[in-house]
Protein backbone atom coordinates (compact mmCIF):
# COMPACT_ATOMS: atom_id res chain seq x y z
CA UNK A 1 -0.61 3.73 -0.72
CA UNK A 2 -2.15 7.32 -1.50
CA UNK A 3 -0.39 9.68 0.35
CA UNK A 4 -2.31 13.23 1.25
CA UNK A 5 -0.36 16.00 2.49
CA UNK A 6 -1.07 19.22 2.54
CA UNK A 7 1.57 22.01 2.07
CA UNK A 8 -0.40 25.38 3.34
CA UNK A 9 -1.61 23.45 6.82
CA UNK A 10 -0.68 24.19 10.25
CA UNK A 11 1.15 20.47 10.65
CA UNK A 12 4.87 20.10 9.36
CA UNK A 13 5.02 18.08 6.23
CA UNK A 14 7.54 15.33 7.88
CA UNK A 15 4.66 15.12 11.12
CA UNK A 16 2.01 14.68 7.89
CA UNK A 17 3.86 12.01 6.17
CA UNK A 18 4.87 10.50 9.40
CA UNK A 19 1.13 10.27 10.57
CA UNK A 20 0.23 9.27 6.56
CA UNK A 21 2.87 6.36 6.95
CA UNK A 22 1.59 5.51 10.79
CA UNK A 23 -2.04 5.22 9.34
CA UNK A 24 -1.22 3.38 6.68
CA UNK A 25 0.08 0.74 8.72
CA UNK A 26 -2.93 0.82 11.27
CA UNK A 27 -5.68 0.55 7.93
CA UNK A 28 -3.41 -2.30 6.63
CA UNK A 29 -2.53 -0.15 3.40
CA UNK A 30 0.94 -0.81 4.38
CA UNK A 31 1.92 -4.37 5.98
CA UNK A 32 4.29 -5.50 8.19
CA UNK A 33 7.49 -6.22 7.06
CA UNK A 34 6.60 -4.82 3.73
CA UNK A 35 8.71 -2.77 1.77
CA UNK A 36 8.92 1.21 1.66
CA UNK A 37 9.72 3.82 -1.27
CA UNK A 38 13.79 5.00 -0.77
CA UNK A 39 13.57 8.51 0.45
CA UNK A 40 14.51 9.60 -3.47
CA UNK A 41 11.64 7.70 -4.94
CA UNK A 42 9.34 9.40 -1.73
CA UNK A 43 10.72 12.74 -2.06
CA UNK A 44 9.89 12.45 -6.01
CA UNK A 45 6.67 10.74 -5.84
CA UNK A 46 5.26 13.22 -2.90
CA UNK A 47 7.26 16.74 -4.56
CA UNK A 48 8.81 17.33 -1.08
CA UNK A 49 12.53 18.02 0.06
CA UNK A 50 14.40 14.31 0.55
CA UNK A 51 15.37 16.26 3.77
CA UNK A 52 11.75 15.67 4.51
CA UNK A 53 11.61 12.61 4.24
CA UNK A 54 14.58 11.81 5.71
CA UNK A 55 13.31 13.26 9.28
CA UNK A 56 9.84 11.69 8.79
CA UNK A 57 11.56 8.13 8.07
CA UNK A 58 14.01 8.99 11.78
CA UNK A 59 11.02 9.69 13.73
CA UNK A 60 9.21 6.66 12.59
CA UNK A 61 12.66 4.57 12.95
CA UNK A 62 12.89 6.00 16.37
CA UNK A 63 8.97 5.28 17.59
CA UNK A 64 9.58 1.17 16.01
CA UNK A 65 7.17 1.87 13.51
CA UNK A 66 9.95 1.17 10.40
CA UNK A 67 13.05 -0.72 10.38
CA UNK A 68 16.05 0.82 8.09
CA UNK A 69 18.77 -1.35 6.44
CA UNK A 70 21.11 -0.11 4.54
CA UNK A 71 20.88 -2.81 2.09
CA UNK A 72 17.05 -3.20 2.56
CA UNK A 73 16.35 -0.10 2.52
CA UNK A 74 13.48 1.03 4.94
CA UNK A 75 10.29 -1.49 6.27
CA UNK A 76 7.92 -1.54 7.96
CA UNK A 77 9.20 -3.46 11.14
CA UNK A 78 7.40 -6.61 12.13
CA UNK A 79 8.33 -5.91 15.73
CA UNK A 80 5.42 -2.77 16.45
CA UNK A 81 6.71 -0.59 19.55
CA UNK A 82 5.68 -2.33 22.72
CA UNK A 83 3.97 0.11 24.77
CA UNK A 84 6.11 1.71 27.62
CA UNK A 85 6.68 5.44 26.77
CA UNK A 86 4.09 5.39 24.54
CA UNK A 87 1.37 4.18 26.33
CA UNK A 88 2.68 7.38 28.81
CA UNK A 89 2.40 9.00 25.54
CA UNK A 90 -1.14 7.95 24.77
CA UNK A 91 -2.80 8.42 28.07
CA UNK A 92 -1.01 12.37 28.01
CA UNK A 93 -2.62 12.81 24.60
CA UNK A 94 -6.12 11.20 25.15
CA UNK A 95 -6.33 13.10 28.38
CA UNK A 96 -6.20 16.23 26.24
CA UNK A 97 -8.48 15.17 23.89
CA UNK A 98 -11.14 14.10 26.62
CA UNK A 99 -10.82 17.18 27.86
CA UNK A 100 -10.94 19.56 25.07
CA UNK A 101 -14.06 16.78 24.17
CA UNK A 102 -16.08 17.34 26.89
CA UNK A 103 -15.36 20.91 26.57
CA UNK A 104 -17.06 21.18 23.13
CA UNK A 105 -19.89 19.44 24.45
CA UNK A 106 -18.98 15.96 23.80
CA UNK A 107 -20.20 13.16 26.18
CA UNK A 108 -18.97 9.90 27.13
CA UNK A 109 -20.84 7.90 25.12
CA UNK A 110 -20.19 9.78 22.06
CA UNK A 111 -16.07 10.12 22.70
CA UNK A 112 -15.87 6.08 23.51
CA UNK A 113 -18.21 5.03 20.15
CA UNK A 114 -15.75 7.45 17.91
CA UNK A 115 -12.47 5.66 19.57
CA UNK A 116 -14.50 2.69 19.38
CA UNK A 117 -15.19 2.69 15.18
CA UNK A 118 -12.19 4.24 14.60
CA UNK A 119 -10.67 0.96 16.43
CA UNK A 120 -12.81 -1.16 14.56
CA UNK A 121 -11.30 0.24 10.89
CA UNK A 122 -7.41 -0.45 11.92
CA UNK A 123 -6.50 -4.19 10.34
CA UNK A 124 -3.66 -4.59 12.51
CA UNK A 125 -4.16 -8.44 13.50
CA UNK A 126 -0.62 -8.85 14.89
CA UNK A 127 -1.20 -6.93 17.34
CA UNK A 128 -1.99 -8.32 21.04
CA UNK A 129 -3.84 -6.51 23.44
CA UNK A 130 -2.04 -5.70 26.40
CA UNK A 131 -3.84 -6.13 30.01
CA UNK A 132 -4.32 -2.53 31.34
């Protein structure tokens, strides 16, 4: 997996890494269960702090998007976070995003086919759809 970050942007490098790994998994660069770099071999491929890393693998550990074993090292957990706080999560953050949308002249139409190919794209098949 190619891994773009970009040092002089706005976004921390452990949020870019953490969204690079969280993509990854949605485009099916990544699978589940599958193996991921030790923070060393991360920190050394990438040229960023270990510290780094480190923080980006504890927030993804702590959202269920990776499982970390001591002897195993760190994976990508077969178990996917099962909505609750982050479906509160996603309705707070697409509510901003509609918003700021329609602002810029966006309609309907045009905000549901983006979230719609974008959708389309992700390879995640374990995934069930829960009844909203």
């Amino acid at each position: 997996m190619i891994i773009k970050l970009n040092p002089s942007g706005d976004e921390p490098i452990y949020v870019q890494l953490r969204n690079e790994i969280v993509l990854g998994i949605g485009n099916g660069q990544l699978a589940l269960g599958q193996s991921l770099p030790t923070v060393r071999q991360l920190a050394s491929e990438t040229g960023i702090n270990a510290m780094t890393v480190n923080k980006a693998y504890s927030i993804l550990k702590n959202e269920g998007f990776i499982e970390i074993d001591r002897r195993h090292g760190a994976i990508v957990s077969p178990h996917a976070d099962q909505y609750g706080e982050f479906k509160k999560k996603v309705e707070s953050e697409l509510q901003l995003l509609i918003t700021e949308s329609t602002l810029k002249g966006i309609c309907k139409e045009q905000f549901l086919k983006i979230c719609e190919n974008l959708y389309e794209n992700l390879s995640i098949s374990t995934w069930e759809e829960e009844s909203i």
